[in-house]
PDB file of N, CA and C in Angstrom:
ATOM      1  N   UNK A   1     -53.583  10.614  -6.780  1.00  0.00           N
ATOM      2  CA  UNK A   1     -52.138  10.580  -6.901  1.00  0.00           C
ATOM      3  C   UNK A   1     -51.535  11.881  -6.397  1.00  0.00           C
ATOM      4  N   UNK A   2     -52.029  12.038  -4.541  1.00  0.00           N
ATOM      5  CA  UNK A   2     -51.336  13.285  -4.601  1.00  0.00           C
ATOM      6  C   UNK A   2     -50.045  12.794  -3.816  1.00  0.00           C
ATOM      7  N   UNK A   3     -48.833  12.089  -4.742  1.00  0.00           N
ATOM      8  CA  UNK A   3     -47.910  11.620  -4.002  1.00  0.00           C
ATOM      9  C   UNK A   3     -46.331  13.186  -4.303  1.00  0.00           C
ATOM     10  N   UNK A   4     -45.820  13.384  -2.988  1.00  0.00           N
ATOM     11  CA  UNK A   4     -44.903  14.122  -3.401  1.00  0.00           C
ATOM     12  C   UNK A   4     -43.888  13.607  -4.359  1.00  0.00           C
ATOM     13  N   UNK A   5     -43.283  13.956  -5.785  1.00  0.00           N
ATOM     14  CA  UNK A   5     -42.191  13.466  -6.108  1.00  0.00           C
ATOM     15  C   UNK A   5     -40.803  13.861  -5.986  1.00  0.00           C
ATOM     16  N   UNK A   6     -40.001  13.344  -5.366  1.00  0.00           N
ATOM     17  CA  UNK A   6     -38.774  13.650  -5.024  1.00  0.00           C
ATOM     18  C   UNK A   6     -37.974  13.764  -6.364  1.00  0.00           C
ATOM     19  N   UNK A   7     -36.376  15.008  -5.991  1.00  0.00           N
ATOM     20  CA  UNK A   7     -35.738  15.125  -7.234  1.00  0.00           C
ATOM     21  C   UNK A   7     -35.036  13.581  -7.401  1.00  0.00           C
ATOM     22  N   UNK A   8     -34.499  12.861  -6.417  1.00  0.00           N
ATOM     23  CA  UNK A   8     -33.860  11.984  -6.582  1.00  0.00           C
ATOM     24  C   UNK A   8     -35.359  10.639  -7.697  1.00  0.00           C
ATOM     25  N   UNK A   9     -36.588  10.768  -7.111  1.00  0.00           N
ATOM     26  CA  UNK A   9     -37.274  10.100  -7.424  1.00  0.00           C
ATOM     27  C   UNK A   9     -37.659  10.701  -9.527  1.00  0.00           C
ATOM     28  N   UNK A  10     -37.670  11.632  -9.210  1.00  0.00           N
ATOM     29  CA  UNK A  10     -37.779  12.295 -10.866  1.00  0.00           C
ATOM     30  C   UNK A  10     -36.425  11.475 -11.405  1.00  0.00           C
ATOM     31  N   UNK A  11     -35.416  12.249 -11.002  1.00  0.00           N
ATOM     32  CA  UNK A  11     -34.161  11.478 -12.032  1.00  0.00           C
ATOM     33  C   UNK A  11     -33.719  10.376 -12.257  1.00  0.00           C
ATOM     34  N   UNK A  12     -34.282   9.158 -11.392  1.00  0.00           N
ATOM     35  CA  UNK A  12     -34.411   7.826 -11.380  1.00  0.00           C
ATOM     36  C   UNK A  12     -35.328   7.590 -12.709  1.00  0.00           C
ATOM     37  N   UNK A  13     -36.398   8.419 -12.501  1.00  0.00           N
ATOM     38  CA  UNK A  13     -37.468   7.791 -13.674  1.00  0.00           C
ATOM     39  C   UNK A  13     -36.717   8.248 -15.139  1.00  0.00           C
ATOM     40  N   UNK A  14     -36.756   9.477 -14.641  1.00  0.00           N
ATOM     41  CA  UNK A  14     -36.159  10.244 -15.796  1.00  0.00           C
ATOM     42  C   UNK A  14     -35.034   9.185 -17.106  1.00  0.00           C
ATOM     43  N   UNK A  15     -33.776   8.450 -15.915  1.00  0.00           N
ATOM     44  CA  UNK A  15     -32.563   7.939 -16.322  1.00  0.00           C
ATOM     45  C   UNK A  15     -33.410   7.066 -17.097  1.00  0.00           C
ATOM     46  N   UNK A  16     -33.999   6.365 -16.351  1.00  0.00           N
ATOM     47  CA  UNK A  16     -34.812   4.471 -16.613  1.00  0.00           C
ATOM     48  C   UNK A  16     -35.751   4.990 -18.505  1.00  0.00           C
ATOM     49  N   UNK A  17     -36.509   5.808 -18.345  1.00  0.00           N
ATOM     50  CA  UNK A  17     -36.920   6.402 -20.029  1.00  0.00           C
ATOM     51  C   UNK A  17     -36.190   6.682 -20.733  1.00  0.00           C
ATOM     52  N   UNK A  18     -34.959   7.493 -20.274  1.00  0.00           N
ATOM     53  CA  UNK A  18     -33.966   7.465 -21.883  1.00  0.00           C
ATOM     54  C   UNK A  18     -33.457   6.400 -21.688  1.00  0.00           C
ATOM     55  N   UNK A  19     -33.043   5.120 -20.920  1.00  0.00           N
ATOM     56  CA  UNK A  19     -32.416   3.829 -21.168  1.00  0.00           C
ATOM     57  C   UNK A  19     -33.432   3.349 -22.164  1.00  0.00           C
ATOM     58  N   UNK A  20     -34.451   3.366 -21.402  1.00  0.00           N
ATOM     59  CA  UNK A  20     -35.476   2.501 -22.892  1.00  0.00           C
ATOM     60  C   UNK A  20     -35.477   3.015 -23.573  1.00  0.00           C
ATOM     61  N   UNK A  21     -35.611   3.720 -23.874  1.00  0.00           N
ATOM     62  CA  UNK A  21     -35.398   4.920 -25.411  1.00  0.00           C
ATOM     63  C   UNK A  21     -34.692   4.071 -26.137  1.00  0.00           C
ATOM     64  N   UNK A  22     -33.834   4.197 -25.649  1.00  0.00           N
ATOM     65  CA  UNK A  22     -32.478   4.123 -26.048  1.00  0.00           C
ATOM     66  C   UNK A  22     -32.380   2.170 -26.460  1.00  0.00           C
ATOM     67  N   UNK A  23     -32.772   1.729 -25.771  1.00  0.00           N
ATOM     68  CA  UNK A  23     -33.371  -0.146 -25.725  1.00  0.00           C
ATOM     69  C   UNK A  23     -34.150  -0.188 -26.927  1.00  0.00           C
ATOM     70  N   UNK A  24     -35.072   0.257 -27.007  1.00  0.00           N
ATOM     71  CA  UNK A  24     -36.092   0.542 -28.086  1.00  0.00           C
ATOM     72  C   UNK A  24     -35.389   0.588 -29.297  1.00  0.00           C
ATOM     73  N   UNK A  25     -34.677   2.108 -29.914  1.00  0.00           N
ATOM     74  CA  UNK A  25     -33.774   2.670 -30.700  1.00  0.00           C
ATOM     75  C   UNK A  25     -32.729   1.080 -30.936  1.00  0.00           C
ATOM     76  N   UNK A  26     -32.141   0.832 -30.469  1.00  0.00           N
ATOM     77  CA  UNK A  26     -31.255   0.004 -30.917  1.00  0.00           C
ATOM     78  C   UNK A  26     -32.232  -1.509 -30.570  1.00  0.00           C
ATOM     79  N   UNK A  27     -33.483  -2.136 -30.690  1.00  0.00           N
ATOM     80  CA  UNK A  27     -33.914  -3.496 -30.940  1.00  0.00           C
ATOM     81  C   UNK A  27     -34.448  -2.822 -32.314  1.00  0.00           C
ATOM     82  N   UNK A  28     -35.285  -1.896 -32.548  1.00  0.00           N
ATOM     83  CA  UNK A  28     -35.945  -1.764 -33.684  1.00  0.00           C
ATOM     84  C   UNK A  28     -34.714  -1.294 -35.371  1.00  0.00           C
ATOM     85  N   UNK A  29     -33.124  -1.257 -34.852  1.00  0.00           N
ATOM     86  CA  UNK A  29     -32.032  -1.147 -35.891  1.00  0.00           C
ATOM     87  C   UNK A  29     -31.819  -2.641 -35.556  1.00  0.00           C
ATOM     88  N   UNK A  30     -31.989  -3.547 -34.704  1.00  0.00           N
ATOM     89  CA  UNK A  30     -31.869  -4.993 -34.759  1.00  0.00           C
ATOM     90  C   UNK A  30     -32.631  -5.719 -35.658  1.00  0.00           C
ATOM     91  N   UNK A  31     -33.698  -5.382 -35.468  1.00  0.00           N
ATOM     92  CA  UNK A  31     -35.060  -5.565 -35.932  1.00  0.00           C
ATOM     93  C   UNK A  31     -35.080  -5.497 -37.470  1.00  0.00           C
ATOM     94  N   UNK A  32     -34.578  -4.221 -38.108  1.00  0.00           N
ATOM     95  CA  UNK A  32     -34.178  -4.274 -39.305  1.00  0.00           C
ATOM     96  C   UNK A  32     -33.171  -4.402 -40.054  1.00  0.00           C
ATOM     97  N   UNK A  33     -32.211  -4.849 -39.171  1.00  0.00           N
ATOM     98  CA  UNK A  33     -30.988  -5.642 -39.508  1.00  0.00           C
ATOM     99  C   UNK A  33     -31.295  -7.040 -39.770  1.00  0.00           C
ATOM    100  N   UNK A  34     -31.843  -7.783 -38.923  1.00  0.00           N
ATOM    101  CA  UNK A  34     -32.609  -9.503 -38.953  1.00  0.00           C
ATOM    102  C   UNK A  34     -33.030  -9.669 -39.895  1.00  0.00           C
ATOM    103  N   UNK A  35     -34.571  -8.166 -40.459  1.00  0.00           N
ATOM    104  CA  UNK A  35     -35.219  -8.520 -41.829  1.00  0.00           C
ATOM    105  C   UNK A  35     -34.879  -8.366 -43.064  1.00  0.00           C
ATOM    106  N   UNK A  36     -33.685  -7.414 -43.216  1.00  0.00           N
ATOM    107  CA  UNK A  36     -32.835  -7.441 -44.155  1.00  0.00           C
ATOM    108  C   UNK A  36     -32.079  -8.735 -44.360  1.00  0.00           C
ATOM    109  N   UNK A  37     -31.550  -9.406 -43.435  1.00  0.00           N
ATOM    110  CA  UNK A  37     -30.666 -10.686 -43.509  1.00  0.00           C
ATOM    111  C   UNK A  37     -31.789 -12.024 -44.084  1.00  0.00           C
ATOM    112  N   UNK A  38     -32.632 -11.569 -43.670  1.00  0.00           N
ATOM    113  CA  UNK A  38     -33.795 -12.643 -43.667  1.00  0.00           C
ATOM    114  C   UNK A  38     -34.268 -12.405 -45.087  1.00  0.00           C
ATOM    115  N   UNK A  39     -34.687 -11.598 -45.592  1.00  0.00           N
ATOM    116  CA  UNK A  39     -35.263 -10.938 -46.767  1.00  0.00           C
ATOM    117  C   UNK A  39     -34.004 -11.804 -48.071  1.00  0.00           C
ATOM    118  N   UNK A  40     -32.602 -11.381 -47.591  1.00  0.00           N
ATOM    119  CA  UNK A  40     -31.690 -11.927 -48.305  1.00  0.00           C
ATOM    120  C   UNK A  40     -31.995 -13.226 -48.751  1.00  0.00           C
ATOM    121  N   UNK A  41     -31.745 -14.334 -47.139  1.00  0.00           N
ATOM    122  CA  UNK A  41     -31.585 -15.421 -47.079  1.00  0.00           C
ATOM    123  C   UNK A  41     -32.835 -16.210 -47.961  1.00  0.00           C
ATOM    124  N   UNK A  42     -33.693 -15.699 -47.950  1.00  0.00           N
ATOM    125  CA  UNK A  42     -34.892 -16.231 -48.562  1.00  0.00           C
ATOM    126  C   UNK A  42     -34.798 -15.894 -50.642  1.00  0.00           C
ATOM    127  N   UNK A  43     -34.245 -14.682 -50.883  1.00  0.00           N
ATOM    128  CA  UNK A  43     -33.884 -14.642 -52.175  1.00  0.00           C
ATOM    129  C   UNK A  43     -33.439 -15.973 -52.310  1.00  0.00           C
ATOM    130  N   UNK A  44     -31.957 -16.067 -51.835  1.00  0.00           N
ATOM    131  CA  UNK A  44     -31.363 -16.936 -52.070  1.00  0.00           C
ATOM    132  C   UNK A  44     -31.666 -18.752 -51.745  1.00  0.00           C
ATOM    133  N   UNK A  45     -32.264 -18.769 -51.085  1.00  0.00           N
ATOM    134  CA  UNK A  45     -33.115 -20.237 -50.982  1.00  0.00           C
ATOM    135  C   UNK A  45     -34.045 -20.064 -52.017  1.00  0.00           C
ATOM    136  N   UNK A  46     -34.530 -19.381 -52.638  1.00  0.00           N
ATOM    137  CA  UNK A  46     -35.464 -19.026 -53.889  1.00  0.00           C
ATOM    138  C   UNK A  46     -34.308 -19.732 -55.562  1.00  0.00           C
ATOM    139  N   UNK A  47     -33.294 -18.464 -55.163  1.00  0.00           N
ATOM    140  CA  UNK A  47     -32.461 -18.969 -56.664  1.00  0.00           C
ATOM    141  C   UNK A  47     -31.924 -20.442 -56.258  1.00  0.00           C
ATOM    142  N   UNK A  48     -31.757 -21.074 -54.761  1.00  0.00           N
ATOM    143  CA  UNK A  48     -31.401 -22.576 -55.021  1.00  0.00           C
ATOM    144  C   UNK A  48     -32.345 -23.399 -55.573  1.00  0.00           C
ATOM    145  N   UNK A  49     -33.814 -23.483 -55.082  1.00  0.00           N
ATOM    146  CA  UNK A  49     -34.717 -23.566 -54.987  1.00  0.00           C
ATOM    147  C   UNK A  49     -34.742 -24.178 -56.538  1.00  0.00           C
ATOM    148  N   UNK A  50     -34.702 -23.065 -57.694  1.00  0.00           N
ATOM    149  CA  UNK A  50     -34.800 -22.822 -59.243  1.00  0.00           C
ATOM    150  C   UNK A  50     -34.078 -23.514 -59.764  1.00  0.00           C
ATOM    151  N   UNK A  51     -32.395 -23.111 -58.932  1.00  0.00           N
ATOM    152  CA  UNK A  51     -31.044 -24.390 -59.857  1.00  0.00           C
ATOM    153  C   UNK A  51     -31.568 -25.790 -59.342  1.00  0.00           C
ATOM    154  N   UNK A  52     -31.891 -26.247 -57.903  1.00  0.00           N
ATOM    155  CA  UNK A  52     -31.894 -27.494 -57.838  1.00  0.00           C
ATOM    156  C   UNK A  52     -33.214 -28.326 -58.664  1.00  0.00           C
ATOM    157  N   UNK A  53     -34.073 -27.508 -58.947  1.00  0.00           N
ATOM    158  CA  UNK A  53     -35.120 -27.530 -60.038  1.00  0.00           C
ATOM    159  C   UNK A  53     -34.694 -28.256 -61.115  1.00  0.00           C
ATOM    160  N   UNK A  54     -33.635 -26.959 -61.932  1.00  0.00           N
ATOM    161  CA  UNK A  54     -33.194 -27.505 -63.051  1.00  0.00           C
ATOM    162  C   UNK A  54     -32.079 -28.161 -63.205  1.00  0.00           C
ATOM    163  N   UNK A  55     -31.492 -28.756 -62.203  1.00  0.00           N
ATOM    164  CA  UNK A  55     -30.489 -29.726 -62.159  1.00  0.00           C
ATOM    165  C   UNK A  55     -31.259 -31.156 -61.765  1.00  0.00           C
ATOM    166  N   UNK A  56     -32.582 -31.059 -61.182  1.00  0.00           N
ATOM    167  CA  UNK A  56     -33.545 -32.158 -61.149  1.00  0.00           C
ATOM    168  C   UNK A  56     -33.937 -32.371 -62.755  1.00  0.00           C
ATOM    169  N   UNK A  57     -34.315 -31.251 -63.491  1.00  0.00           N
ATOM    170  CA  UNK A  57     -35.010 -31.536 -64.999  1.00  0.00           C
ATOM    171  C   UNK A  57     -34.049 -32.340 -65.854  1.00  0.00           C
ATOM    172  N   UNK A  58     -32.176 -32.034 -65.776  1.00  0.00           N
ATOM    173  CA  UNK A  58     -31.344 -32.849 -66.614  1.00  0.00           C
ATOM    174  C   UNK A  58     -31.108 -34.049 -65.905  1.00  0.00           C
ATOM    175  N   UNK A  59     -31.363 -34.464 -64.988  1.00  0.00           N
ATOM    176  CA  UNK A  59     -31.064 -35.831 -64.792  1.00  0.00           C
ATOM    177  C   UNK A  59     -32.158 -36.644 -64.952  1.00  0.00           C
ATOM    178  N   UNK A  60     -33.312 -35.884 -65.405  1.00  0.00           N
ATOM    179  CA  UNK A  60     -34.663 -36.859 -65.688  1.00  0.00           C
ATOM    180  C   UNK A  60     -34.390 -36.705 -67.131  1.00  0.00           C
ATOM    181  N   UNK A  61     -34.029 -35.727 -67.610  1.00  0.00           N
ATOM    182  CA  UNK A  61     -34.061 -36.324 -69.092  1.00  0.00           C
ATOM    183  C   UNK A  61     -32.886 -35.846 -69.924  1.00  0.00           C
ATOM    184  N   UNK A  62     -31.432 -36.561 -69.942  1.00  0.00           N
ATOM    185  CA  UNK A  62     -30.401 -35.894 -70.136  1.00  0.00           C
ATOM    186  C   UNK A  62     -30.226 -35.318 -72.226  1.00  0.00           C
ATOM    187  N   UNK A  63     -31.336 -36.094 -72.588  1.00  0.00           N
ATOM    188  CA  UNK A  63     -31.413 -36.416 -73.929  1.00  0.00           C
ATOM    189  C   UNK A  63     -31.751 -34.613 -74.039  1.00  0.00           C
ATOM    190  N   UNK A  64     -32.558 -33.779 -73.435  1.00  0.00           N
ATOM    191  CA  UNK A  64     -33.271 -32.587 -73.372  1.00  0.00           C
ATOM    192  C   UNK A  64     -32.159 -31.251 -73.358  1.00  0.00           C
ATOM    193  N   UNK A  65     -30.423 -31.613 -73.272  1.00  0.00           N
ATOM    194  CA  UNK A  65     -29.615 -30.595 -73.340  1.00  0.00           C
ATOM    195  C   UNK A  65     -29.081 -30.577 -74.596  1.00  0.00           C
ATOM    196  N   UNK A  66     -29.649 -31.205 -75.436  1.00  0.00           N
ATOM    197  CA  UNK A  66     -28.366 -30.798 -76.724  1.00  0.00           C
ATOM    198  C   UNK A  66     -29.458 -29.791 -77.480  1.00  0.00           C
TER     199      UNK A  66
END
């Protein structure tokens, strides 16, 4: 690799690495934005999950609420 590198050829590369940087930096705050939302969404399909449970248990046996 004894290729000469030009300045124009350095600052091309140069630009293109902090773009990804920078690509990187903001998918991996995506990234944990999604699993936070996701993390949520799944609580909450959990507590439906439980009520539709026990809204299944009183209509099988309504005698079981007093």
């Amino acid at each position: 690799m004894e290729t000469e590198w030009t300045e124009e050829r350095v600052q091309r590369i140069t630009t293109e690495n902090i773009t990804l940087e920078q690509r990187v930096r903001q998918l991996t705050a995506d990234n944990r934005t999604v699993d936070e939302r996701l993390k949520a969404v799944r609580s909450n399909v959990r507590f439906q999950d439980r009520r539709i449970a026990d809204l299944e248990a009183r209509l099988a046996d309504p005698e079981s609420e007093t």
